[in-house]
N, C-alpha and C. Protein backbone atom coordinates (compact mmCIF):
# COMPACT_ATOMS: atom_id res chain seq x y z
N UNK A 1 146.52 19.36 47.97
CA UNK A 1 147.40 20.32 47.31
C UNK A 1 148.69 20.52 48.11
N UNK A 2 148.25 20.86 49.34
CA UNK A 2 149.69 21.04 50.36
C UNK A 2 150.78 19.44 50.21
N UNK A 3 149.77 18.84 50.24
CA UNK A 3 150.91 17.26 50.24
C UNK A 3 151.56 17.09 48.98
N UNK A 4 150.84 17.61 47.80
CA UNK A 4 151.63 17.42 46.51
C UNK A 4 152.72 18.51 46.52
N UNK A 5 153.05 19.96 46.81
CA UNK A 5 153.86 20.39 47.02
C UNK A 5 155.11 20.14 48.15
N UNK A 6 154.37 19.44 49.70
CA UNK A 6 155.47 19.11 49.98
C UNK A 6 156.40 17.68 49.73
N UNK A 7 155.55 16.86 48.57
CA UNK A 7 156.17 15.40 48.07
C UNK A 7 157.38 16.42 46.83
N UNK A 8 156.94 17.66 46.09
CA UNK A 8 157.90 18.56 44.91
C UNK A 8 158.85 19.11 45.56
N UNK A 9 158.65 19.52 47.00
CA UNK A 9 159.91 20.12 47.80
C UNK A 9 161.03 18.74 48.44
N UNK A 10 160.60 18.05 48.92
CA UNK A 10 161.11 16.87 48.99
C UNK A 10 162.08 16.32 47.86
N UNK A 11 161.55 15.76 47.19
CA UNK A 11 161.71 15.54 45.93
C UNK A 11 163.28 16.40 45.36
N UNK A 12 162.53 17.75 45.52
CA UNK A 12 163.74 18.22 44.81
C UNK A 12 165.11 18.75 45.69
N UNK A 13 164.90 18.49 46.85
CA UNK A 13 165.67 18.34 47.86
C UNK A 13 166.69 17.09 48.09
N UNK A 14 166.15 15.92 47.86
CA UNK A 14 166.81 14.96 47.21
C UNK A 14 167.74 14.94 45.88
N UNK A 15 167.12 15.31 45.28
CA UNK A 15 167.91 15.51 44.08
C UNK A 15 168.92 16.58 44.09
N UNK A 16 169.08 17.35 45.20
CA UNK A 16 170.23 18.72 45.14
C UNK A 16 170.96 17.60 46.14
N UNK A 17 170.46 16.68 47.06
CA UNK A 17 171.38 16.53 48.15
C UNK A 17 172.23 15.12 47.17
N UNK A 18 171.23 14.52 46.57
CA UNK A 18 172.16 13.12 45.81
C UNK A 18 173.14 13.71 44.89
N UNK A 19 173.11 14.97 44.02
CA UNK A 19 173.85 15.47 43.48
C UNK A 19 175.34 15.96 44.34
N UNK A 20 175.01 16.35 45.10
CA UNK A 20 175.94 17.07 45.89
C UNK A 20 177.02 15.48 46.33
N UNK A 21 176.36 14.99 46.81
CA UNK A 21 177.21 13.51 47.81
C UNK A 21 177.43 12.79 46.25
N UNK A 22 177.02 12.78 44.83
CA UNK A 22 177.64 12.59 44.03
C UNK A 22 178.73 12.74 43.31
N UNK A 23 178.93 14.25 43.74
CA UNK A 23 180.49 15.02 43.56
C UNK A 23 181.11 14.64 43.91
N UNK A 24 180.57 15.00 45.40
CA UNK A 24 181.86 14.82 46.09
C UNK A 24 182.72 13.23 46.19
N UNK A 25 181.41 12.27 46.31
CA UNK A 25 182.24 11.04 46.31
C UNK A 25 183.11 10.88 45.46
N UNK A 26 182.88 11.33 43.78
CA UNK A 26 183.69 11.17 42.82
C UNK A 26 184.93 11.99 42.98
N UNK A 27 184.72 13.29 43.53
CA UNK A 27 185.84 13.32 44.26
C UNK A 27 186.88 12.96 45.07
N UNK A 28 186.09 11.94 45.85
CA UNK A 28 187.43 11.44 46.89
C UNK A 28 187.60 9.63 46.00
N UNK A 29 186.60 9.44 44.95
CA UNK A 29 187.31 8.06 44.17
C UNK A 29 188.74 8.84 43.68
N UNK A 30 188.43 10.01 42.87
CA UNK A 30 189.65 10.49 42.31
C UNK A 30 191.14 10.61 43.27
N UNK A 31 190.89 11.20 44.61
CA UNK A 31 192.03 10.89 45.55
C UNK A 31 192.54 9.91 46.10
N UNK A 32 191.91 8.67 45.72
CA UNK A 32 191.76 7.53 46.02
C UNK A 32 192.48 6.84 45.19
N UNK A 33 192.72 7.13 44.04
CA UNK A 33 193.35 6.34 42.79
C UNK A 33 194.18 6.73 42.64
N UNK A 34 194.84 8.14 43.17
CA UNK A 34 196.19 8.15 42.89
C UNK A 34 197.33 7.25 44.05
N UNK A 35 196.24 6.71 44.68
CA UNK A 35 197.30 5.56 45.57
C UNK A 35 197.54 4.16 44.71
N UNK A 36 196.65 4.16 43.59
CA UNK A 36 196.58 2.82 43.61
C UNK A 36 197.15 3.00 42.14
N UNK A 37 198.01 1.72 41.99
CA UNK A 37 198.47 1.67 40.75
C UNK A 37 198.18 1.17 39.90
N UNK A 38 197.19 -0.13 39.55
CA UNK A 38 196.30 -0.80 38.81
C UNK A 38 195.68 -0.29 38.21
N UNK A 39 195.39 0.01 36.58
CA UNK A 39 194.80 0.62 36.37
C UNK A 39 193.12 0.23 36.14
N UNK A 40 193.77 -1.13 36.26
CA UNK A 40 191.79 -2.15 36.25
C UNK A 40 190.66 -1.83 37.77
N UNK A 41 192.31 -1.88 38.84
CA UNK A 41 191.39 -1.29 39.97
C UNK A 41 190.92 0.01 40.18
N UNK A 42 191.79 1.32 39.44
CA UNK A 42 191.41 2.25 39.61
C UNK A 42 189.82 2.94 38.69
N UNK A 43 189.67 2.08 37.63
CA UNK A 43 188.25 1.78 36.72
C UNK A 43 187.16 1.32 37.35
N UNK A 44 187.54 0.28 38.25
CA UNK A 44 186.12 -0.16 38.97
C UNK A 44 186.13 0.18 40.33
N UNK A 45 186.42 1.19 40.73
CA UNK A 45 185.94 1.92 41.72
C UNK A 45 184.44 3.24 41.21
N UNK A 46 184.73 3.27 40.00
CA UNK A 46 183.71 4.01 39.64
C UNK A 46 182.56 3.71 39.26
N UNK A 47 181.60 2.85 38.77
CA UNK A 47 180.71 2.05 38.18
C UNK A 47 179.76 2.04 39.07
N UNK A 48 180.07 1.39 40.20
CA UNK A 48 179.11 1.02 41.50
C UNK A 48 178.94 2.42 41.58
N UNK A 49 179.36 3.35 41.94
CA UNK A 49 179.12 5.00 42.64
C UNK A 49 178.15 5.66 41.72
N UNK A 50 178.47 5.39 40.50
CA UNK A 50 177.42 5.99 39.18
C UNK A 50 175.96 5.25 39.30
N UNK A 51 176.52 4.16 39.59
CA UNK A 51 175.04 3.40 38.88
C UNK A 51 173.99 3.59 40.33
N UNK A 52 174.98 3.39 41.56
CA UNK A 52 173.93 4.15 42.45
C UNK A 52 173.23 5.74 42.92
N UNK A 53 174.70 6.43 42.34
CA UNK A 53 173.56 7.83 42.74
C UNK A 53 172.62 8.12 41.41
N UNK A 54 173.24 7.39 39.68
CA UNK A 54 172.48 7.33 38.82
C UNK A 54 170.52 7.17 38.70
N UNK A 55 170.63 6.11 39.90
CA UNK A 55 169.37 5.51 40.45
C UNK A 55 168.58 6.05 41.52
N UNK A 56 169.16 6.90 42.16
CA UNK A 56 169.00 7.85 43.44
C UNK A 56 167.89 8.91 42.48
N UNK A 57 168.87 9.80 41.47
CA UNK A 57 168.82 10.26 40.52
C UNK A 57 167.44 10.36 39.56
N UNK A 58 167.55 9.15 38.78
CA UNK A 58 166.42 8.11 38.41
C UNK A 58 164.99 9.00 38.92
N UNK A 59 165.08 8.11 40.42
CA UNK A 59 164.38 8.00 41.66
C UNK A 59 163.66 9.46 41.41
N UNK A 60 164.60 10.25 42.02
CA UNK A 60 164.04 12.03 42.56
C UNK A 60 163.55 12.71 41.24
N UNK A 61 164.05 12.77 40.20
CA UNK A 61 163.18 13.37 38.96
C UNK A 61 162.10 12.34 38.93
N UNK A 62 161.91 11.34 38.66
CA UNK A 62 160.82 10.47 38.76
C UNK A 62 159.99 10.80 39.61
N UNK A 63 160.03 11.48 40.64
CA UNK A 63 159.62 11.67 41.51
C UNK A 63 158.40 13.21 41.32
N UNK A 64 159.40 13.65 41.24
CA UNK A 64 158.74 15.12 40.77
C UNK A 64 157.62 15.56 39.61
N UNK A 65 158.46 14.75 38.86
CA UNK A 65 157.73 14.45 37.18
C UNK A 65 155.99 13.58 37.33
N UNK A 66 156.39 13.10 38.43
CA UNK A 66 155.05 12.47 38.87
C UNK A 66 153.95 13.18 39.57
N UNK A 67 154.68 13.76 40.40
CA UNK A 67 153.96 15.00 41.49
C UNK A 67 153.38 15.77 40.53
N UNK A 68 153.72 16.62 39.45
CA UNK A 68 153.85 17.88 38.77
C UNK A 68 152.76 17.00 38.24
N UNK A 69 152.47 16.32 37.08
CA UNK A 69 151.83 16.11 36.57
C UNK A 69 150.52 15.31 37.09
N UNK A 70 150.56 14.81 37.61
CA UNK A 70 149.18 13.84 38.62
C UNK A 70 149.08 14.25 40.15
N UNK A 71 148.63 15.42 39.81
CA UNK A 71 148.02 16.33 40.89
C UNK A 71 147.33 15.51 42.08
């Protein structure tokens, strides 16, 4: 019981911290593009950043959703 709650605290600790370093990165893509004038380069700076904290993401509810239910 103790290990399944601390795999749900975990878990959702991840998911506040991937959220957080998700912002913000998209934040500094955004400061990032106003250097650049391309507008093809300033598009694919974003894709890779999504699709990995997307998967991070994924990951940590998957995570939980598993715990919670298969005790």
């Amino acid at each position: 019981m103790l290990s399944t709650i601390l795999c749900i605290l975990a878990s959702l600790i991840g998911t506040a911290i991937t959220a957080f370093y998700f912002r913000r990165n998209l934040i500094r893509i955004a400061e990032k593009n106003k250097t650049i004038e391309s507008k093809p380069k300033r598009v694919m700076n974003y894709p890779l950043t999504v699709l990995w904290y997307g998967y991070l993401l994924v990951f940590f509810v998957g995570l939980s959703v598993n715990n919670l239910i298969f005790d």
